[in-house]
Protein backbone atom coordinates (compact mmCIF):
# COMPACT_ATOMS: atom_id res chain seq x y z
CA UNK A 1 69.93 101.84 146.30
CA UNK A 2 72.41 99.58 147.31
CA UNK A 3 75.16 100.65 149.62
CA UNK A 4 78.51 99.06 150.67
CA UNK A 5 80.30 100.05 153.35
CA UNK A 6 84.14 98.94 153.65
CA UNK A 7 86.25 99.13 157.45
CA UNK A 8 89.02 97.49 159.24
CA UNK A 9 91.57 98.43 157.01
CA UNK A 10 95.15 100.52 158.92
CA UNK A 11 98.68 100.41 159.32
CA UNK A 12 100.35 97.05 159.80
CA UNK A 13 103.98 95.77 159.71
CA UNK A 14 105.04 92.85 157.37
CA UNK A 15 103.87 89.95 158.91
CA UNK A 16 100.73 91.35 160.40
CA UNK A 17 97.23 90.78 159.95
CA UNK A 18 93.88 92.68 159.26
CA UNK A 19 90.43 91.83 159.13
CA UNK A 20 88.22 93.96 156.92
CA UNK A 21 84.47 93.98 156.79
CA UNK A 22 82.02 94.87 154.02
CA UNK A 23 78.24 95.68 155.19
CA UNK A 24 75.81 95.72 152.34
CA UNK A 25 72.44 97.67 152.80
CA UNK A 26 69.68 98.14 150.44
CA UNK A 27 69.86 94.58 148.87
CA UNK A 28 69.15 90.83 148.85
CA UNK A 29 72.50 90.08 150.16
CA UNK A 30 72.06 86.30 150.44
CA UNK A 31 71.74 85.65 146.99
CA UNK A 32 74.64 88.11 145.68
CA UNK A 33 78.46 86.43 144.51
CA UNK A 34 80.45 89.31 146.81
CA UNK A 35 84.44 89.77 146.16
CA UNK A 36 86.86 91.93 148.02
CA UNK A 37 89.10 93.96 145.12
CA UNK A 38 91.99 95.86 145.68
CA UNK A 39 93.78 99.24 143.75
CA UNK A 40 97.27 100.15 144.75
CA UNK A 41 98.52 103.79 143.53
CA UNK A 42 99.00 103.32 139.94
CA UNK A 43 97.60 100.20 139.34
CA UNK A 44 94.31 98.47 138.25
CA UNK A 45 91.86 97.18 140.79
CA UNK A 46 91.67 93.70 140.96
CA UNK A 47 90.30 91.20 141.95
CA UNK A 48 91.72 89.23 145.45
CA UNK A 49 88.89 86.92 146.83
CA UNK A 50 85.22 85.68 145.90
CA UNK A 51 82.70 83.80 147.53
CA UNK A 52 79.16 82.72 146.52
CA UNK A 53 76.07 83.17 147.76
CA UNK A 54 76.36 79.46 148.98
CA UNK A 55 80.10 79.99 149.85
CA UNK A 56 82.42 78.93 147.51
CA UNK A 57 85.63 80.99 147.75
CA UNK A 58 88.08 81.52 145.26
CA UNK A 59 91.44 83.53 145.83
CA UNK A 60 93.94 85.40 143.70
CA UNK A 61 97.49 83.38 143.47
CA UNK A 62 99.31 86.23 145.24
CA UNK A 63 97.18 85.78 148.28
CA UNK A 64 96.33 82.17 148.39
CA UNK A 65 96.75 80.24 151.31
CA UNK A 66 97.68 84.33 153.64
CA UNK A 67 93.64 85.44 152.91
CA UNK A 68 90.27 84.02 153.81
CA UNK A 69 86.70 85.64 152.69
CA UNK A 70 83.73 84.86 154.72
CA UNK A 71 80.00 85.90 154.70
CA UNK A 72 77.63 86.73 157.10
CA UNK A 73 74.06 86.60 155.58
CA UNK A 74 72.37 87.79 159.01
CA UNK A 75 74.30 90.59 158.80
CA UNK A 76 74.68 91.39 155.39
CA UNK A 77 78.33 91.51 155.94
CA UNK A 78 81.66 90.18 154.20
CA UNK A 79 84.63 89.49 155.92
CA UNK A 80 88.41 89.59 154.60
CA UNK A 81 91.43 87.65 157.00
CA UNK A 82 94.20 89.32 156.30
CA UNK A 83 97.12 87.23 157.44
CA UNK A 84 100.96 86.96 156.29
CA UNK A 85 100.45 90.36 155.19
CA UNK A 86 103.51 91.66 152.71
CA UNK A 87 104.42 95.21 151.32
CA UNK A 88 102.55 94.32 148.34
CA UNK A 89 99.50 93.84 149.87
CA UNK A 90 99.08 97.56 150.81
CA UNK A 91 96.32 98.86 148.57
CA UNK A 92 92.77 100.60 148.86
CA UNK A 93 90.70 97.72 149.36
CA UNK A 94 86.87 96.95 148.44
CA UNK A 95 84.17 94.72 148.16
CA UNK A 96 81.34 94.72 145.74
CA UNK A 97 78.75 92.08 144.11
CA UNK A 98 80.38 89.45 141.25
CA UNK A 99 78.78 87.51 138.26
CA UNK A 100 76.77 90.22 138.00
CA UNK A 101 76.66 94.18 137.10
CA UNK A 102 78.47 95.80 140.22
CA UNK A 103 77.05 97.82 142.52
CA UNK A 104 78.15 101.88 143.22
CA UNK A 105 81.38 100.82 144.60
CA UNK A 106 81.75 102.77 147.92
CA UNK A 107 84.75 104.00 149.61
CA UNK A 108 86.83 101.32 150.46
CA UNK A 109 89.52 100.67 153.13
CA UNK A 110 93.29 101.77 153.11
CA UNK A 111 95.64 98.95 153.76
CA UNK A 112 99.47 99.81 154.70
CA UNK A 113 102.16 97.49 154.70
CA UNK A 114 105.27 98.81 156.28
CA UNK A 115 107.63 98.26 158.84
């Protein structure tokens, strides 16, 4: 059973930046599409970054150019770069597989934006 484990998120002013990880267990994590998603109180989750399993990225206008996904196959781990951070960004953040069904989706990570 595959389990993903989301951390790094926290309070930050405007301006700040976070880095969030995403450690997958119980899977062959090399060969899964991963994206980082994000629900803020009364809205959808969507989706803010992917990257394939042989690293192509691809980024959500709103956070182009301010956020960077990265991938550690050794250690089963996905990164997000927070930077430029904005009062919009604050949501509950997670990462699960793409292109394909997703996997349990796990806790994820609070994100605050505030000053």
């Amino acid at each position: 059973q595959v389990q993903l484990v989301e951390s790094g998120g926290g309070l930050v002013q405007p301006g700040g930046s976070l880095r969030l990880s995403c450690a997958a267990s119980g899977t062959i994590f090399r060969l899964s599409a991963m994206g980082w998603y994000r629900q803020a109180p009364g809205k959808q989750r969507e989706l803010v970054a992917g990257i394939t399993s042989g690293g192509n990225t691809n980024y959500a206008d709103s956070v182009k150019g301010r956020f960077t996904i990265s991938r550690d196959n050794a250690k089963n781990t996905v990164y997000l770069q927070m930077n430029s951070l904005k009062i919009e960004d604050t949501a509950v953040y997670y990462c699960n597989r793409r292109l394909a069904p997703p996997y349990s989706w796990g806790q994820g990570t609070q994100v605050t934006v505030s000053s």
